[in-house]
Protein backbone atom coordinates (compact mmCIF):
# COMPACT_ATOMS: atom_id res chain seq x y z
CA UNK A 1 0.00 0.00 0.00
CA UNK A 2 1.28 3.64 -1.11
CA UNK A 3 -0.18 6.98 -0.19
CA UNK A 4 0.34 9.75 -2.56
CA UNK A 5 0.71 13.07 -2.38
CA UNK A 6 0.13 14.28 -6.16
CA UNK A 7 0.67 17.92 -6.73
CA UNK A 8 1.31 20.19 -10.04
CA UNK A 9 1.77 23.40 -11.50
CA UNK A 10 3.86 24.58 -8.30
CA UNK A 11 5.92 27.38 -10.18
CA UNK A 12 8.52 28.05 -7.42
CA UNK A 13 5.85 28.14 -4.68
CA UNK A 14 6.35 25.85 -1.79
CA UNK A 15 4.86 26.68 1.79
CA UNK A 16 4.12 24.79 5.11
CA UNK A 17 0.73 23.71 4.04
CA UNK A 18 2.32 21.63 1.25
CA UNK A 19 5.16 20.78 3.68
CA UNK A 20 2.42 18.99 5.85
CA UNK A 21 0.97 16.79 3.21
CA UNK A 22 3.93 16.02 2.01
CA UNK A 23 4.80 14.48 5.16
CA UNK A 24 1.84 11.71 5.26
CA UNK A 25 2.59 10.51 2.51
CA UNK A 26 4.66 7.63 1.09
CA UNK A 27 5.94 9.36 -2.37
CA UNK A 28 4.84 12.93 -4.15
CA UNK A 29 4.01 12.80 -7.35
CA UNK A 30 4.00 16.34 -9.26
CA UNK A 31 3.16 17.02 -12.47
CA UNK A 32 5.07 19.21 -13.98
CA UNK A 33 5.58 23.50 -13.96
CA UNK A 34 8.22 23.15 -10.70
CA UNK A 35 9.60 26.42 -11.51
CA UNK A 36 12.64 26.59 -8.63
CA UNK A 37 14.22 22.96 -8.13
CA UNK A 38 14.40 24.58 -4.48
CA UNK A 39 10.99 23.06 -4.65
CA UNK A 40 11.70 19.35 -5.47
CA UNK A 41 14.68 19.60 -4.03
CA UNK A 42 12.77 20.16 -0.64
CA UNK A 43 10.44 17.74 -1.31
CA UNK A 44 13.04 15.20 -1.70
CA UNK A 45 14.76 15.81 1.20
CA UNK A 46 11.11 14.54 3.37
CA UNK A 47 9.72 12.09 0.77
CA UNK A 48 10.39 10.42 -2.61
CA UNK A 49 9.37 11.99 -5.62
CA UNK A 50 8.31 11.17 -9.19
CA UNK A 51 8.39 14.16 -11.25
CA UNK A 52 7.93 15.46 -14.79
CA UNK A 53 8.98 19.13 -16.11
CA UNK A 54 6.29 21.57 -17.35
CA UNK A 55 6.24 23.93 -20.33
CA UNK A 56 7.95 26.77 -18.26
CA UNK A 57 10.60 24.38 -16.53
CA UNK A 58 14.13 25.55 -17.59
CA UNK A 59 17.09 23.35 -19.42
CA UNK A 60 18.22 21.99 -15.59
CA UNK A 61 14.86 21.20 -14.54
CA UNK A 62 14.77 19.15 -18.54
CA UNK A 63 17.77 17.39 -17.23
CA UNK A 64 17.10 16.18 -14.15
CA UNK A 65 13.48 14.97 -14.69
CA UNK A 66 11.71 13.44 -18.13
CA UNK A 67 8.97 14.65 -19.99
CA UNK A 68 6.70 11.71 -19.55
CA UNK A 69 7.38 9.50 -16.33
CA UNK A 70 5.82 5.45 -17.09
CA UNK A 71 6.22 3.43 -14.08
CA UNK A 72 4.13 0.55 -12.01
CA UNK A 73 2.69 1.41 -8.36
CA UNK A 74 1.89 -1.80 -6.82
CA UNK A 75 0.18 -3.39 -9.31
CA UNK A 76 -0.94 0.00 -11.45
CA UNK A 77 0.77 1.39 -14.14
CA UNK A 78 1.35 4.94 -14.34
CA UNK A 79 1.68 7.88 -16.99
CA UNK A 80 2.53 11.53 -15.69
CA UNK A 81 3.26 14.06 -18.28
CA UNK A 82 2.96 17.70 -18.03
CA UNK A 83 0.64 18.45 -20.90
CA UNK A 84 -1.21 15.48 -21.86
CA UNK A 85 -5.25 16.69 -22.17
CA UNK A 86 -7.66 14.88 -21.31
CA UNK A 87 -10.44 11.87 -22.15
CA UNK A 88 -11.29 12.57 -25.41
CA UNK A 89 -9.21 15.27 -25.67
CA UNK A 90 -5.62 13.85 -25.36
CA UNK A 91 -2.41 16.17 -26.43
CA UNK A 92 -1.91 14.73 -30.07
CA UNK A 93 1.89 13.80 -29.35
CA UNK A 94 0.49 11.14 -26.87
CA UNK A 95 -2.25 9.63 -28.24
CA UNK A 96 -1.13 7.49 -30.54
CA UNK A 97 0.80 5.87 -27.47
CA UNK A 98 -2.21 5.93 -25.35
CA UNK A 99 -4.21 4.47 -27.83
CA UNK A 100 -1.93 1.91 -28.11
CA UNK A 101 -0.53 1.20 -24.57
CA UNK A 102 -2.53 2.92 -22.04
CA UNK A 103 -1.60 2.65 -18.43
CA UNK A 104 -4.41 2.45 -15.90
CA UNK A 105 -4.05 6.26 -14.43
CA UNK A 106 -2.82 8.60 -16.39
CA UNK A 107 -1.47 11.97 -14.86
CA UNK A 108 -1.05 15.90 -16.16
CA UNK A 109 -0.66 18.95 -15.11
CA UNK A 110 -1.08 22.49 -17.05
CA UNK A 111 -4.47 23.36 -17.06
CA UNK A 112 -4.34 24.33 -13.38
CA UNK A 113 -7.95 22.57 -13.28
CA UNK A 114 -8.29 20.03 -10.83
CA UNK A 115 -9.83 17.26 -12.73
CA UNK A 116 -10.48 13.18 -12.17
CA UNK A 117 -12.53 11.19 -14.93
CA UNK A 118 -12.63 7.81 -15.91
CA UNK A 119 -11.73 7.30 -19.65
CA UNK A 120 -14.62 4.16 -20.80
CA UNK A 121 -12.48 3.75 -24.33
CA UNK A 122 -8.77 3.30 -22.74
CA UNK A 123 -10.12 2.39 -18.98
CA UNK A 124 -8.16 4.18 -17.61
CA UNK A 125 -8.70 6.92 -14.28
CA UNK A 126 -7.14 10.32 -15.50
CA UNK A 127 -6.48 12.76 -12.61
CA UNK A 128 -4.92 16.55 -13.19
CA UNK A 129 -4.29 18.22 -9.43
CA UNK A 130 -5.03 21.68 -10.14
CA UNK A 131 -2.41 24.07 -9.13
CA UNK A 132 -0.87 23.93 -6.12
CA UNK A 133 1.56 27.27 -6.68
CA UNK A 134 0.10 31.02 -6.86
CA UNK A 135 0.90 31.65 -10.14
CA UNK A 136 -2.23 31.55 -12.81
CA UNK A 137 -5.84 32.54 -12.91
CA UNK A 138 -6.72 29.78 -10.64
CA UNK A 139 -8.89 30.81 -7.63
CA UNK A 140 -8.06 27.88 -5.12
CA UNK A 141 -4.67 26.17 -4.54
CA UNK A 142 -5.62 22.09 -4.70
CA UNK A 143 -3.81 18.61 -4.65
CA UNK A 144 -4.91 15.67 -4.85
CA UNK A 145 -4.10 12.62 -2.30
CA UNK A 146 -5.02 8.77 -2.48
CA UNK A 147 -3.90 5.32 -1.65
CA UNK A 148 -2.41 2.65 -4.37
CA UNK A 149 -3.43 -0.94 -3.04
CA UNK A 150 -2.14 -3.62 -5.40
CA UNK A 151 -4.38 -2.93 -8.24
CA UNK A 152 -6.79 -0.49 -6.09
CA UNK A 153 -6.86 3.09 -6.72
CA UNK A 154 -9.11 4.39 -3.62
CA UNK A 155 -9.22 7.08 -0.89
CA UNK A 156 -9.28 9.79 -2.98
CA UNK A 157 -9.44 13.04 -1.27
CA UNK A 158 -9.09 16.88 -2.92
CA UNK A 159 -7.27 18.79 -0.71
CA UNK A 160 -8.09 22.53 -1.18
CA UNK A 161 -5.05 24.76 0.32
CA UNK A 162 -6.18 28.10 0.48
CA UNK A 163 -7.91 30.84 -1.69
CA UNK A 164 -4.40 31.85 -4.01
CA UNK A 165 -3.25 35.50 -2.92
């Protein structure tokens, strides 16, 4: 069993709040737009992370973490990218390979919309966090958190920081 912290869209911003989920979890997932490394960097430190760079990430960030990040959790595989869309929707560079391969949740960031749907055609769960930084139009700073159990996704819980200042 894994609890997960997944997060996105951070853009340099790291606080207590964030700090404090971090530390119930098992790993942090985060989606991409990191902005400062200061931010994974801290995460690290507490927790381990799986990580994908954003559209605004700079050449160090590109180096240090991939564009899309495939792995198994327990018994589910898993597909973060940064910009990836959506069910029926998908980001045309992917889809091809999701069409083909899906994994069973499938992970992006960008949109600053927190998001979960099921996709029927690929059967897959897709889940976008929202933002968890202060930079972008959105209102409320959100993350997502949830428990990997063998082949279970459950628990799922929206957590919903603050009002972004």
């Amino acid at each position: 069993m894994k609890k997960i912290l997944l997060l996105s869209d951070t853009h340099s911003h790291i606080d207590d709040t964030i700090l404090k989920y971090v530390a119930q979890a098992d790993e942090v997932w985060h989606a991409g737009d990191i902005g400062d490394l200061n931010v994974t960097d801290t995460i690290k430190k507490l927790k381990p992370l799986r990580c994908v760079y954003g559209n605004i990430d700079d050449a160090q960030a590109r180096l240090e973490f991939p564009l899309n990040n495939r792995f198994f959790c327990e018994d589910i595989s898993v597909w973060i990218t940064h910009i990836g869309g959506y069910p029926g929707k998908y980001n045309p560079a992917i889809k091809e390979e999701m069409n083909n391969n899906p994994p069973k949740l499938f992970i992006c960031g960008h949109s600053h919309i927190l998001k979960v749907m099921f996709d029927k055609k690929n059967n897959l769960l897709h889940m976008n966090p929202g933002a968890a930084g202060k930079s972008g139009f959105h209102q409320v700073r959100t993350m997502l958190r949830f428990v990997i159990e063998g082949d279970n996704i459950k628990d799922l819980e929206i957590i919903e920081i603050d009002k972004r200042v």
